[in-house]
Structures are given as structure tokens and as C-alpha cells.
Protein backbone atom coordinates (compact mmCIF):
# COMPACT_ATOMS: atom_id res chain seq x y z
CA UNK A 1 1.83 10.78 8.17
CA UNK A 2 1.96 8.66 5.12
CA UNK A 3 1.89 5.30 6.87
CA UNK A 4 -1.48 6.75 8.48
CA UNK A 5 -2.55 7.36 5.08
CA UNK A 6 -1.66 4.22 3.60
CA UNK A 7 -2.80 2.09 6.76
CA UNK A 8 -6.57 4.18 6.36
CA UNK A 9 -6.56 2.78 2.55
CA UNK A 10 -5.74 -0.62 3.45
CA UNK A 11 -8.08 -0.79 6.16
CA UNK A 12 -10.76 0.94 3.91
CA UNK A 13 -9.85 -1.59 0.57
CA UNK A 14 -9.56 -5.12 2.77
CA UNK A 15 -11.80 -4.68 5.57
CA UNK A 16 -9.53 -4.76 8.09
CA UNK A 17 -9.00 -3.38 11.52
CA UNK A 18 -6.47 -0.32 10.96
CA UNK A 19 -4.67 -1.36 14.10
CA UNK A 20 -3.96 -4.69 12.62
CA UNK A 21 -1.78 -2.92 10.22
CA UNK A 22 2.09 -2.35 10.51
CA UNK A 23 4.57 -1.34 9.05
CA UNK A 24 5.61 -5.13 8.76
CA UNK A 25 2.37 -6.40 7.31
CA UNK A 26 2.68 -8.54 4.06
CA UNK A 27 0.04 -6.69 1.84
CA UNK A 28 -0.60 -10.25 -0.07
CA UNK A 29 -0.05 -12.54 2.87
CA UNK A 30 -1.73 -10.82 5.41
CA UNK A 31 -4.21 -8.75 3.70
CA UNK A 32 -5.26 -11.36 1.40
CA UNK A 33 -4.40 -9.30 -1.97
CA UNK A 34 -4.94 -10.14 -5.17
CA UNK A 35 -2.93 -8.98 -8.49
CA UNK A 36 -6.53 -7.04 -9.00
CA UNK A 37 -6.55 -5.91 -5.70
CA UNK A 38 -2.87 -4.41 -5.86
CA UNK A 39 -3.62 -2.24 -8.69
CA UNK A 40 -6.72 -0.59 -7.17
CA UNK A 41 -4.41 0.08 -3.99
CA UNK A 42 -1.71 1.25 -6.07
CA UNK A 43 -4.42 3.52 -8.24
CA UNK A 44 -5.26 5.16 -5.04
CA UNK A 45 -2.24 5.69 -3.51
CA UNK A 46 -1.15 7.15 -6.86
CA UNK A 47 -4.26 9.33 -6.55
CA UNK A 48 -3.99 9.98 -2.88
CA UNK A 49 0.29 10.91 -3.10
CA UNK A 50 0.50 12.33 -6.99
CA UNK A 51 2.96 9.46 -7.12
CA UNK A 52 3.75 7.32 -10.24
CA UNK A 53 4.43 3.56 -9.47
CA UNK A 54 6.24 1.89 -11.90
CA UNK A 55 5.53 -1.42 -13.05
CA UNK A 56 9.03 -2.90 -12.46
CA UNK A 57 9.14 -1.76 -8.72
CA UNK A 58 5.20 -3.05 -8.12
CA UNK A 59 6.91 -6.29 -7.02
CA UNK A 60 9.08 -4.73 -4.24
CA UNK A 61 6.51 -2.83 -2.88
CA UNK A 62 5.13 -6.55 -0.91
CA UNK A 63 5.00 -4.80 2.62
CA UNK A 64 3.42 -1.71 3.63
CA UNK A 65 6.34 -0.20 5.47
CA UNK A 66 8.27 -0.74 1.37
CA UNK A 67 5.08 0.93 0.05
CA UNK A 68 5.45 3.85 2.73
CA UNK A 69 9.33 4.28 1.86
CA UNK A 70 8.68 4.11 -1.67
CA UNK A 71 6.03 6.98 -1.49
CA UNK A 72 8.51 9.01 0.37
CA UNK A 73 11.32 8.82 -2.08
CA UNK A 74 8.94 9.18 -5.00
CA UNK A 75 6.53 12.11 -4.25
């Protein structure tokens, strides 16, 4: 359920075909993210999960399957 969630952002933010996205897609790499573009995603998946993401684990969070995990151990 939260991969859906997160996969229905993405697709919404970058224009991109929702079944392009995996669990293995690089949000910079394959996406084509920007530093600006990662903290709008990151404002609404704090606003879609009631999650808080910390500014030393924004780095880790390069995939969407370590964005998915990290909104499951944090909300």
C-alpha cells in the first residue's frame, strides 16, 4: 500500500508512466530529480504519511523501494 502511494506521487511529480516505477528505480537517475525536486517529493510524502524526514537520512532515501522502507519504519 505505501509503494502504491509513493509510485502515484512519483508518477504525478515527474510525468512518468506509474508502471515504469519499481521498487528498484533510482529517484535521481531514473526519474530525472533534482535537489528541488526531492524536497517537493519529500514535502508530500511527509504530508501524504505524517512522516518527518530528516535531513541526514534524505541522502539514503536514493531509491523508491529505501523511500518505501523508510516510511514504514518511520510512520
Amino acid at each position: 500500500m505505501v509503494f502504491e502511494k509513493v509510485r502515484e506521487l512519483l508518477a504525478k511529480q515527474f510525468e512518468a508512466d506509474e508502471d515504469s516505477i519499481t521498487l528498484e528505480t533510482n529517484i535521481s537517475e531514473d526519474l530525472g530529480a533534482d535537489s528541488l525536486d526531492v524536497f517537493d517529493l519529500l514535502m508530500s510524502v511527509e504530508d501524504e504519511f505524517s512522516v518527518d524526514v530528516a535531513d541526514e537520512d534524505i541522502e539514503s532515501l536514493k531509491t523508491v523501494g529505501a523511500l518505501v522502507r523508510y516510511i514504514e519504519e518511520n510512520s
